[in-house]
N, C-alpha and C. Protein backbone atom coordinates (compact mmCIF):
# COMPACT_ATOMS: atom_id res chain seq x y z
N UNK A 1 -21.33 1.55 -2.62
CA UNK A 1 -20.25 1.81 -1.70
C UNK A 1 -20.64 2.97 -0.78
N UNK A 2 -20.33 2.69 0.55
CA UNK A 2 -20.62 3.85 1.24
C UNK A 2 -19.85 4.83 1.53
N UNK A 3 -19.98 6.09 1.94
CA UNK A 3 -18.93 7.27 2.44
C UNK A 3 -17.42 6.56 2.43
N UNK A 4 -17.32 5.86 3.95
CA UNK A 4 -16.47 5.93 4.50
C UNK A 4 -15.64 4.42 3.66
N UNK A 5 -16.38 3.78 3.06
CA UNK A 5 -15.60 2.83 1.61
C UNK A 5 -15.25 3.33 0.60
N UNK A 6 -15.02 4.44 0.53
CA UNK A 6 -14.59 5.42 -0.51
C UNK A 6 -13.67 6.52 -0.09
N UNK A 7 -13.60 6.52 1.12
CA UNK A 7 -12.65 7.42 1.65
C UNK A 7 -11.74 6.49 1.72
N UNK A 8 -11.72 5.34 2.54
CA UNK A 8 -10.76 4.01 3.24
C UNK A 8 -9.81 3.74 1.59
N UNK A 9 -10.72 4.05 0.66
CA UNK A 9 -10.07 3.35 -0.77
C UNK A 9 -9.35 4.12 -1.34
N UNK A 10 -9.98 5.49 -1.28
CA UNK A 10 -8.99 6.63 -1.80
C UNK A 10 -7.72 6.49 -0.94
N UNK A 11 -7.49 6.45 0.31
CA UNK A 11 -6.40 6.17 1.19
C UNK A 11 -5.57 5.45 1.05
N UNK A 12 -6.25 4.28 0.62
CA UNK A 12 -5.21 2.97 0.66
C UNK A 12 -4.63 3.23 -0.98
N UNK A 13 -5.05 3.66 -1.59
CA UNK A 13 -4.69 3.83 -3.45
C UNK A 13 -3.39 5.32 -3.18
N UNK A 14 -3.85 5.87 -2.33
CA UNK A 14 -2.60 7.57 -2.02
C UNK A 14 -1.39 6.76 -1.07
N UNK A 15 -1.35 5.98 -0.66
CA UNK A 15 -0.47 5.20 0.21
C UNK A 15 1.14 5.11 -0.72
N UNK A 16 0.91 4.68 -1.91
CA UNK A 16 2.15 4.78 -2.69
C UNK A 16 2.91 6.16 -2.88
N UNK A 17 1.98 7.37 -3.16
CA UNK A 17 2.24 8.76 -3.21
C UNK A 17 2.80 9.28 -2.15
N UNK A 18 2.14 8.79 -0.92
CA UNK A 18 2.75 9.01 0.58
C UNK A 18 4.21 8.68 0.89
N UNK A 19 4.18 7.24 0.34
CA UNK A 19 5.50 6.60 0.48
C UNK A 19 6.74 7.58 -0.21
N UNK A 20 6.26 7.94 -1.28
CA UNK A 20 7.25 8.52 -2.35
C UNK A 20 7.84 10.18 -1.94
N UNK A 21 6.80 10.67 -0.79
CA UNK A 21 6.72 12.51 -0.50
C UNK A 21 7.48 11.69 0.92
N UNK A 22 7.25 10.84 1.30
CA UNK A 22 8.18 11.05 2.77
C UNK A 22 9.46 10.73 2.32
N UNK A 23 9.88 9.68 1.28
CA UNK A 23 11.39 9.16 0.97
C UNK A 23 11.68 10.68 0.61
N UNK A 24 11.06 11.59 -0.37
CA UNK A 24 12.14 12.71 -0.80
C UNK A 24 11.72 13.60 -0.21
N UNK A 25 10.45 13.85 0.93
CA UNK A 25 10.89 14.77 2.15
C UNK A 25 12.24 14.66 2.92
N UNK A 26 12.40 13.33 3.14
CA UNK A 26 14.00 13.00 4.00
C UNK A 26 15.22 13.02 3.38
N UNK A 27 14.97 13.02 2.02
CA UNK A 27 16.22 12.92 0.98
C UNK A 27 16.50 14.51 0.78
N UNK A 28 15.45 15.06 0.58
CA UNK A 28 15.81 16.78 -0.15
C UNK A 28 15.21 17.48 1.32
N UNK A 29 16.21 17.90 2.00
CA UNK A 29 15.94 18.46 3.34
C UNK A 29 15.33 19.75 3.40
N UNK A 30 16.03 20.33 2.34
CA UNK A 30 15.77 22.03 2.06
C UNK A 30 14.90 22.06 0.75
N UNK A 31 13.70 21.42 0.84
CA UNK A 31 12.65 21.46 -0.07
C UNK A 31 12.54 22.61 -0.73
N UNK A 32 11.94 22.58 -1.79
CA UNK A 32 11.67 24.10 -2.73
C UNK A 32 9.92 24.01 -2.82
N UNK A 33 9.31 24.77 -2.08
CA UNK A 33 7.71 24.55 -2.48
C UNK A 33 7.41 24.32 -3.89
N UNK A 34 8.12 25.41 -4.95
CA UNK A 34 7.81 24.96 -6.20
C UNK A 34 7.50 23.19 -6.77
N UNK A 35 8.71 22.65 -6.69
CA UNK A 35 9.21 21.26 -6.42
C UNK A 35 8.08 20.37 -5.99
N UNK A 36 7.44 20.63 -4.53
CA UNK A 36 6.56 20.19 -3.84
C UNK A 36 4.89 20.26 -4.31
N UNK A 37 4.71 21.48 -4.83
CA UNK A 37 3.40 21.31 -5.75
C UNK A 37 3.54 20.63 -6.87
N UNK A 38 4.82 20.70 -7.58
CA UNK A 38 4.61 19.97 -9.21
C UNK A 38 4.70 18.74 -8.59
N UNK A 39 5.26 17.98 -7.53
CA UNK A 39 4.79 16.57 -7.39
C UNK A 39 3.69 16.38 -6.40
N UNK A 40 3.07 17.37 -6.27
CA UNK A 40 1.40 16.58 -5.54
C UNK A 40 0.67 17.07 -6.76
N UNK A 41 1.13 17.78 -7.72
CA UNK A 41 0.41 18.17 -8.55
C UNK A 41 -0.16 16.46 -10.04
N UNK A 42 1.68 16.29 -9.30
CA UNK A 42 1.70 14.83 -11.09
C UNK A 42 1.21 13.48 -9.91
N UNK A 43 1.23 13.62 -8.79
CA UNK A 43 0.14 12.44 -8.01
C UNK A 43 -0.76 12.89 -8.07
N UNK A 44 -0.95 13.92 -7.75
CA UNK A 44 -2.80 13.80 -7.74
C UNK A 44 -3.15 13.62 -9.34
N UNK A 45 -2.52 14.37 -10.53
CA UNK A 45 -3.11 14.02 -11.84
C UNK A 45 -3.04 12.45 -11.70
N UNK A 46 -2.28 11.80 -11.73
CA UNK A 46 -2.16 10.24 -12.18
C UNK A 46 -2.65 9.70 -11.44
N UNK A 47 -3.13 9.61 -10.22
CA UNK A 47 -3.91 8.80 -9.30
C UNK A 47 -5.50 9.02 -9.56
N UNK A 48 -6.06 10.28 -10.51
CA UNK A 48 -7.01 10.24 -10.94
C UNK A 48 -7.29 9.71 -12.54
N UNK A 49 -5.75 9.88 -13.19
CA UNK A 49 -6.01 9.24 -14.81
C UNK A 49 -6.13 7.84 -14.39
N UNK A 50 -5.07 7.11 -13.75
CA UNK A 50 -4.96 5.65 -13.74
C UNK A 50 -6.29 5.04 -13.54
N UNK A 51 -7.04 5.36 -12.41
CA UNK A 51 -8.03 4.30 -12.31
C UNK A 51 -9.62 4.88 -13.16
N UNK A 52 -9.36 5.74 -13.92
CA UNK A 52 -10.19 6.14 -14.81
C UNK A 52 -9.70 5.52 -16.10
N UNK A 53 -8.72 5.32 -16.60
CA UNK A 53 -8.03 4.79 -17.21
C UNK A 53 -7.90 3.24 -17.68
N UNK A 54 -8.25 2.59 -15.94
CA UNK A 54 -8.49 1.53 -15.96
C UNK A 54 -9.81 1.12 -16.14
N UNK A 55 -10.73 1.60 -15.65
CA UNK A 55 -12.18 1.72 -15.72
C UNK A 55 -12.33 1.56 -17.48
N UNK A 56 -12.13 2.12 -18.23
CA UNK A 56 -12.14 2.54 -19.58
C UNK A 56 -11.87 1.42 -20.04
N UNK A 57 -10.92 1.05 -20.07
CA UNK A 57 -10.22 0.06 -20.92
C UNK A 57 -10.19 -1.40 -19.93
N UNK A 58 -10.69 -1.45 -18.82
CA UNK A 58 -11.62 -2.81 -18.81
C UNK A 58 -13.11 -2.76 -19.08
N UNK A 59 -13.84 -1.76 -19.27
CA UNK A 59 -14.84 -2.32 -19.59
C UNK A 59 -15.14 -2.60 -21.23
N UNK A 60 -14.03 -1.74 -21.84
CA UNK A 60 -13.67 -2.37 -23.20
C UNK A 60 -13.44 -3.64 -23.32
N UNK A 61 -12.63 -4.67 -22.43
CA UNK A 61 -12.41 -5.73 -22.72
C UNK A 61 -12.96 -6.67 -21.80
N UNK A 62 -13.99 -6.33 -20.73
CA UNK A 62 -14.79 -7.31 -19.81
C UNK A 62 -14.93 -7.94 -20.97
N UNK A 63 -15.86 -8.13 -22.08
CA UNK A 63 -16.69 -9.49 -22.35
C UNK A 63 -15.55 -10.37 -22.69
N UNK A 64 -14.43 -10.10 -23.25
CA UNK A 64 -13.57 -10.83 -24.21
C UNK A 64 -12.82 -11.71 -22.78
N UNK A 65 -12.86 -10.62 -21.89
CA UNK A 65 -11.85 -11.84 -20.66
C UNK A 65 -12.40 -12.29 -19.50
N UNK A 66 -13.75 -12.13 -19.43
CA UNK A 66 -14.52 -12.61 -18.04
C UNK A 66 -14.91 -13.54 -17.74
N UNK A 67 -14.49 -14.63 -18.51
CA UNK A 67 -13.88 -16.23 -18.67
C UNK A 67 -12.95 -16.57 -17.51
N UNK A 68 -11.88 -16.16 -17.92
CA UNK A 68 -10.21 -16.00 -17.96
C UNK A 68 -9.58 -15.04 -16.82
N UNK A 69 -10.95 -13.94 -16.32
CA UNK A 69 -9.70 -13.14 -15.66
C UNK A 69 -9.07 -13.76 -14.08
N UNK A 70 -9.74 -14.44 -13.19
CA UNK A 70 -9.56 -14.69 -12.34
C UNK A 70 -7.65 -15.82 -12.86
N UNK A 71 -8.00 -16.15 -14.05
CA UNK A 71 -6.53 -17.04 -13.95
C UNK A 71 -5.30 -15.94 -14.39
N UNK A 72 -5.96 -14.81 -14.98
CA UNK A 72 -4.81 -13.67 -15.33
C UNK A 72 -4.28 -12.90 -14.36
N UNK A 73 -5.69 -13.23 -13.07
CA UNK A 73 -4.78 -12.34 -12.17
C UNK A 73 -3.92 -13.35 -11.72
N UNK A 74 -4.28 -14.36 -11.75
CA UNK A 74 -3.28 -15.91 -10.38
C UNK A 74 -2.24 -15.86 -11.73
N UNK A 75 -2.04 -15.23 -12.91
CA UNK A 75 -0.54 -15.83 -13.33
C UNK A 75 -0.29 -14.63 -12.59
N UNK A 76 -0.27 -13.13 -13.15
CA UNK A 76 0.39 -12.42 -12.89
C UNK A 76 0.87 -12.02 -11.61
N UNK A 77 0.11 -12.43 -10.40
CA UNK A 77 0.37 -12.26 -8.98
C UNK A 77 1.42 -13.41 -8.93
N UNK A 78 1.18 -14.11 -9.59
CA UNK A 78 2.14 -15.64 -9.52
C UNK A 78 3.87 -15.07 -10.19
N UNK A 79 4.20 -14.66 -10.56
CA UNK A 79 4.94 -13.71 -11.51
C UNK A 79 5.28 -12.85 -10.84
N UNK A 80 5.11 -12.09 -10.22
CA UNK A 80 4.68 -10.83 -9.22
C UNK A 80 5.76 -11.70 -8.25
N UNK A 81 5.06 -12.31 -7.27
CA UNK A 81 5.65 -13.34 -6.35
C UNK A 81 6.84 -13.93 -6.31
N UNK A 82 6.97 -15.06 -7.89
CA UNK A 82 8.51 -14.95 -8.31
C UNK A 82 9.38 -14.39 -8.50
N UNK A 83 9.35 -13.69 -8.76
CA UNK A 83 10.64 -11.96 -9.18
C UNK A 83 10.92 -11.66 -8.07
N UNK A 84 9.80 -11.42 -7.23
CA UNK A 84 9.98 -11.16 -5.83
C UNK A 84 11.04 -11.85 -4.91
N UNK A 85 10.51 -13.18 -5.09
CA UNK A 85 11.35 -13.83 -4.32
C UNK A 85 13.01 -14.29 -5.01
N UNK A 86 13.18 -14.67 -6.03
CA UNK A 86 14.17 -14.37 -6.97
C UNK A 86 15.00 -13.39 -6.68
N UNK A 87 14.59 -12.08 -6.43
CA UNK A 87 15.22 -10.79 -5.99
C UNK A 87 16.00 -10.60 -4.58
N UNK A 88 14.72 -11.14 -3.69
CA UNK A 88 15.58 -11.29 -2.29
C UNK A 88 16.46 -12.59 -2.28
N UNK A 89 16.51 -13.66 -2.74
CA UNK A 89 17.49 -14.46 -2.95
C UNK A 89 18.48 -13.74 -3.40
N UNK A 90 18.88 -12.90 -4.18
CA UNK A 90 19.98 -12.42 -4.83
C UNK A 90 20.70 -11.51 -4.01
N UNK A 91 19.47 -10.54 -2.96
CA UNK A 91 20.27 -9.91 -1.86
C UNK A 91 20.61 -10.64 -0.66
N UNK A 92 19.75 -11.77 -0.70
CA UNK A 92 20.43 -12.60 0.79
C UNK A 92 21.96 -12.95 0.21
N UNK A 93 21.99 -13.31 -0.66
CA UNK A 93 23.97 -13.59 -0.84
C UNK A 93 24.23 -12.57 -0.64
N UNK A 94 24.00 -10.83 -1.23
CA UNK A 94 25.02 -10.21 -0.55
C UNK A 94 25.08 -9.51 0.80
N UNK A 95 23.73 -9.54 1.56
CA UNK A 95 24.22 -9.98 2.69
C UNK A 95 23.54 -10.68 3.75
N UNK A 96 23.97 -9.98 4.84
CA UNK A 96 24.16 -11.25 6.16
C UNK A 96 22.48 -10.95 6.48
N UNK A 97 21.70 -12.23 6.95
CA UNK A 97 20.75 -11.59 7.84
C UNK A 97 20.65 -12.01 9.48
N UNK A 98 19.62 -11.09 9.72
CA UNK A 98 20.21 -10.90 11.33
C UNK A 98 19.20 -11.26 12.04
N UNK A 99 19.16 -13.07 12.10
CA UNK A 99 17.98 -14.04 12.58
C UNK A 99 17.75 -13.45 13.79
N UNK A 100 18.18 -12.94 14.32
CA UNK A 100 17.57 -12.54 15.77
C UNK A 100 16.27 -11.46 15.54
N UNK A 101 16.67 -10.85 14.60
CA UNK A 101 15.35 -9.94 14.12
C UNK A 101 14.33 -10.23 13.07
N UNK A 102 15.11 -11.12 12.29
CA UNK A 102 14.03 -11.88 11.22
C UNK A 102 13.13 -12.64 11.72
N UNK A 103 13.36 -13.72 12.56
CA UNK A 103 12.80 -14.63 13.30
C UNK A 103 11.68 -14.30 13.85
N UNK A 104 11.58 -13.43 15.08
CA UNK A 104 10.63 -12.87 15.95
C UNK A 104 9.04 -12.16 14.89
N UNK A 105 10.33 -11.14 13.63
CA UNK A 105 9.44 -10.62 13.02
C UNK A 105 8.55 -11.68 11.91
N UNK A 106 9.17 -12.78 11.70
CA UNK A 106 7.98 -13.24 11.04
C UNK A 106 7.16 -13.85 11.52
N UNK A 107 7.36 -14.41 13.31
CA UNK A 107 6.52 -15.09 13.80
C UNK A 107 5.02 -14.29 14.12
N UNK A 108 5.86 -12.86 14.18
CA UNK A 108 4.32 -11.97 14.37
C UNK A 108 3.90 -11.34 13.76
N UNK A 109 4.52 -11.45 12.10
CA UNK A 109 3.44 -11.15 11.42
C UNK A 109 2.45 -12.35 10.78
N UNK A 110 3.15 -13.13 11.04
CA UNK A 110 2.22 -14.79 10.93
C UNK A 110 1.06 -14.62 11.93
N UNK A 111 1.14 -14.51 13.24
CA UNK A 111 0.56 -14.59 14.48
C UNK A 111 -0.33 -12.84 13.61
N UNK A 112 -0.15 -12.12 13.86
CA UNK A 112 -1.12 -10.73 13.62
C UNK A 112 -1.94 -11.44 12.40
N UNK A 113 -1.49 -11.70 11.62
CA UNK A 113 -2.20 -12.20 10.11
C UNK A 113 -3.21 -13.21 10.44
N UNK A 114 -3.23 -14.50 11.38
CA UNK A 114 -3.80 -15.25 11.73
C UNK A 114 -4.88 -14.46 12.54
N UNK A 115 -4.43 -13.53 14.01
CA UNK A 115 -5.11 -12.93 14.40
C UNK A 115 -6.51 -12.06 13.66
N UNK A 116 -6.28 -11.18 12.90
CA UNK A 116 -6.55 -10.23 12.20
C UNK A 116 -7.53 -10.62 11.36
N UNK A 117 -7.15 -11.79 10.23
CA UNK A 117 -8.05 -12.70 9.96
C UNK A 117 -9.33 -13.53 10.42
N UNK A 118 -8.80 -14.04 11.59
CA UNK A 118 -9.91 -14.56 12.50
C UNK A 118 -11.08 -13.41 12.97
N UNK A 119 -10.45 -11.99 13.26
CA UNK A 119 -11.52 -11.16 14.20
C UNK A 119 -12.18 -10.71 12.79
N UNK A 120 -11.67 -10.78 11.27
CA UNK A 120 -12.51 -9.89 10.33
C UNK A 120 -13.49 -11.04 9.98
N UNK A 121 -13.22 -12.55 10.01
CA UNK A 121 -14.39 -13.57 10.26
C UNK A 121 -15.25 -13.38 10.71
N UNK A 122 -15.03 -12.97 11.88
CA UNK A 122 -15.77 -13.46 12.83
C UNK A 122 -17.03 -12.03 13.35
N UNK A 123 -16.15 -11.28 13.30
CA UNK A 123 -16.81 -9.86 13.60
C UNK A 123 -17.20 -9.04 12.59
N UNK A 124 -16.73 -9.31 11.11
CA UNK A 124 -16.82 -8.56 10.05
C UNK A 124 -16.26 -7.23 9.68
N UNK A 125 -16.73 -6.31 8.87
CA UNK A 125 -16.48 -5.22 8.22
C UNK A 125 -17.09 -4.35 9.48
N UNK A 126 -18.28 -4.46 9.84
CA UNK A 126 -18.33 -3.52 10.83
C UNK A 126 -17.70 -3.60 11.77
N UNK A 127 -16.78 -4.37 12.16
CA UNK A 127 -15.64 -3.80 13.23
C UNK A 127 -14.61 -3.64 12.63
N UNK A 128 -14.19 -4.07 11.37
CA UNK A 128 -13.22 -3.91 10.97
C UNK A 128 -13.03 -2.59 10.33
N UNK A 129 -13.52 -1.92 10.26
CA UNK A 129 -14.11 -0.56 9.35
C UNK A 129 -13.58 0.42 10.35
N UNK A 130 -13.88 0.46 11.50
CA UNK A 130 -13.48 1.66 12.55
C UNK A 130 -12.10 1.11 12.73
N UNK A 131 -11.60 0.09 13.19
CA UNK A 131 -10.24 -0.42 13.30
C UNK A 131 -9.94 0.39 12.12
N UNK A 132 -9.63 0.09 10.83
CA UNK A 132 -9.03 0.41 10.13
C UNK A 132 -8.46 1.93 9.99
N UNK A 133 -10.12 2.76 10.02
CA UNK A 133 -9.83 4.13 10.57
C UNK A 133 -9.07 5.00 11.67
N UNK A 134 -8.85 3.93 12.59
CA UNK A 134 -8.27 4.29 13.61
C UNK A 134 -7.02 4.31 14.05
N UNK A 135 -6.51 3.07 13.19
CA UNK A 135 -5.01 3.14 13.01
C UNK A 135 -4.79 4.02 11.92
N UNK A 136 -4.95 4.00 10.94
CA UNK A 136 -5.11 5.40 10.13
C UNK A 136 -5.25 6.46 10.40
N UNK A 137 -5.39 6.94 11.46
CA UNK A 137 -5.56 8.12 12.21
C UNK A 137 -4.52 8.21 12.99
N UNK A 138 -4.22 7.26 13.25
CA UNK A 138 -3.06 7.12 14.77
C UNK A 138 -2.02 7.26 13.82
N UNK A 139 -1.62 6.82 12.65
CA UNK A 139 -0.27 7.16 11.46
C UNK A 139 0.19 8.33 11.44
N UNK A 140 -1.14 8.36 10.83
CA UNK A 140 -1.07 9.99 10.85
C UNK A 140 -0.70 11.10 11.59
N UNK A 141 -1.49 10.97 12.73
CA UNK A 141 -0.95 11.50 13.82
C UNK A 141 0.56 11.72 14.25
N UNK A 142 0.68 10.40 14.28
CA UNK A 142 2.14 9.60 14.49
C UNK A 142 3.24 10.75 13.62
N UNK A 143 2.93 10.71 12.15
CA UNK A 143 3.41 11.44 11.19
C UNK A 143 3.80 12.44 11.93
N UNK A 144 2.45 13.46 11.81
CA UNK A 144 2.41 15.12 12.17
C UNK A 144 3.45 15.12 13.36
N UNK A 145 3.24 14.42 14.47
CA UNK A 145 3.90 14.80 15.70
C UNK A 145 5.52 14.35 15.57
N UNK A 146 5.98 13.21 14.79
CA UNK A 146 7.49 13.17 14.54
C UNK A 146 8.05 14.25 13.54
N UNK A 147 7.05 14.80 12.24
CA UNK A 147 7.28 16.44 11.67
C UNK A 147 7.54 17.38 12.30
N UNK A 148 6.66 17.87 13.13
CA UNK A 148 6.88 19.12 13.78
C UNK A 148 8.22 18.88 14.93
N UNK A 149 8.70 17.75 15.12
CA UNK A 149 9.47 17.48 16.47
C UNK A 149 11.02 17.68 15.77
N UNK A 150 10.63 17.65 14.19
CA UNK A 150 12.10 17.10 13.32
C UNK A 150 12.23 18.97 13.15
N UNK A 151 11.38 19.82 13.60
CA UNK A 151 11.94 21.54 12.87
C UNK A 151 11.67 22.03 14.02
């Protein structure tokens, strides 16, 4: 793996942690730094136990499932999927949705997905590699400059 496939991965794996510091940046307005280190403190511990963790205890059980695993992942993504959809069925009854915005949005994430797909065909990882970085940068950015605009 090179540099920047190891940075891109660490990123995309901190993406959940991110999610979780902006919901209770916006929830707890008047933050307590204390507060704020003990939870980058218990993400950063667990984002380094977990996939060490995992490492461990699959290579304990590679030989026994390297038959089998490709169908363990298709149940459990399969499973994954159902619940999923099961779930939003249960909130579409309670409520309304608002086809004028559903509509459009799934046509383009169909259309981007098709897109997106085709150029990583066709052009590969080496273009897709700086793309990736670059909107990743632009988030970010994005981030910092709606932060500082919110104090």
């Amino acid at each position: 793996m090179s540099f920047l496939d190891v940075v891109l991965l660490g990123v995309a794996l901190s993406m959940d942690a991110f999610a979780i510091s902006v919901t209770n940046g916006m929830i707890y307005r008047k933050s307590i730094f204390d507060t704020a280190v003990k939870c980058g403190f218990c993400f950063g511990f667990f984002q380094f136990l977990m996939p060490v963790a995992g490492f461990f205890a699959g290579s304990l059980f590679y030989e026994h499932i390297k038959k089998i695993d490709h169908w363990l992942a298709l149940i459990l993504l399969a499973f994954l999927g159902i619940k999923m959809i099961i779930e939003s069925v249960k909130e579409m009854k309670e409520r309304k949705i608002e086809y004028k915005i559903a509509v459009p949005c799934i046509l383009c994430a169909v259309a981007g997905n098709l897109a997106g797909s085709q150029i990583a065909i066709k052009k590969g990882a080496k273009f897709i590699k700086p793309v990736l970085a670059v909107v990743a940068l632009m988030l970010l950015v994005k981030i910092v400059i709606q932060f500082v605009q919110d104090f």
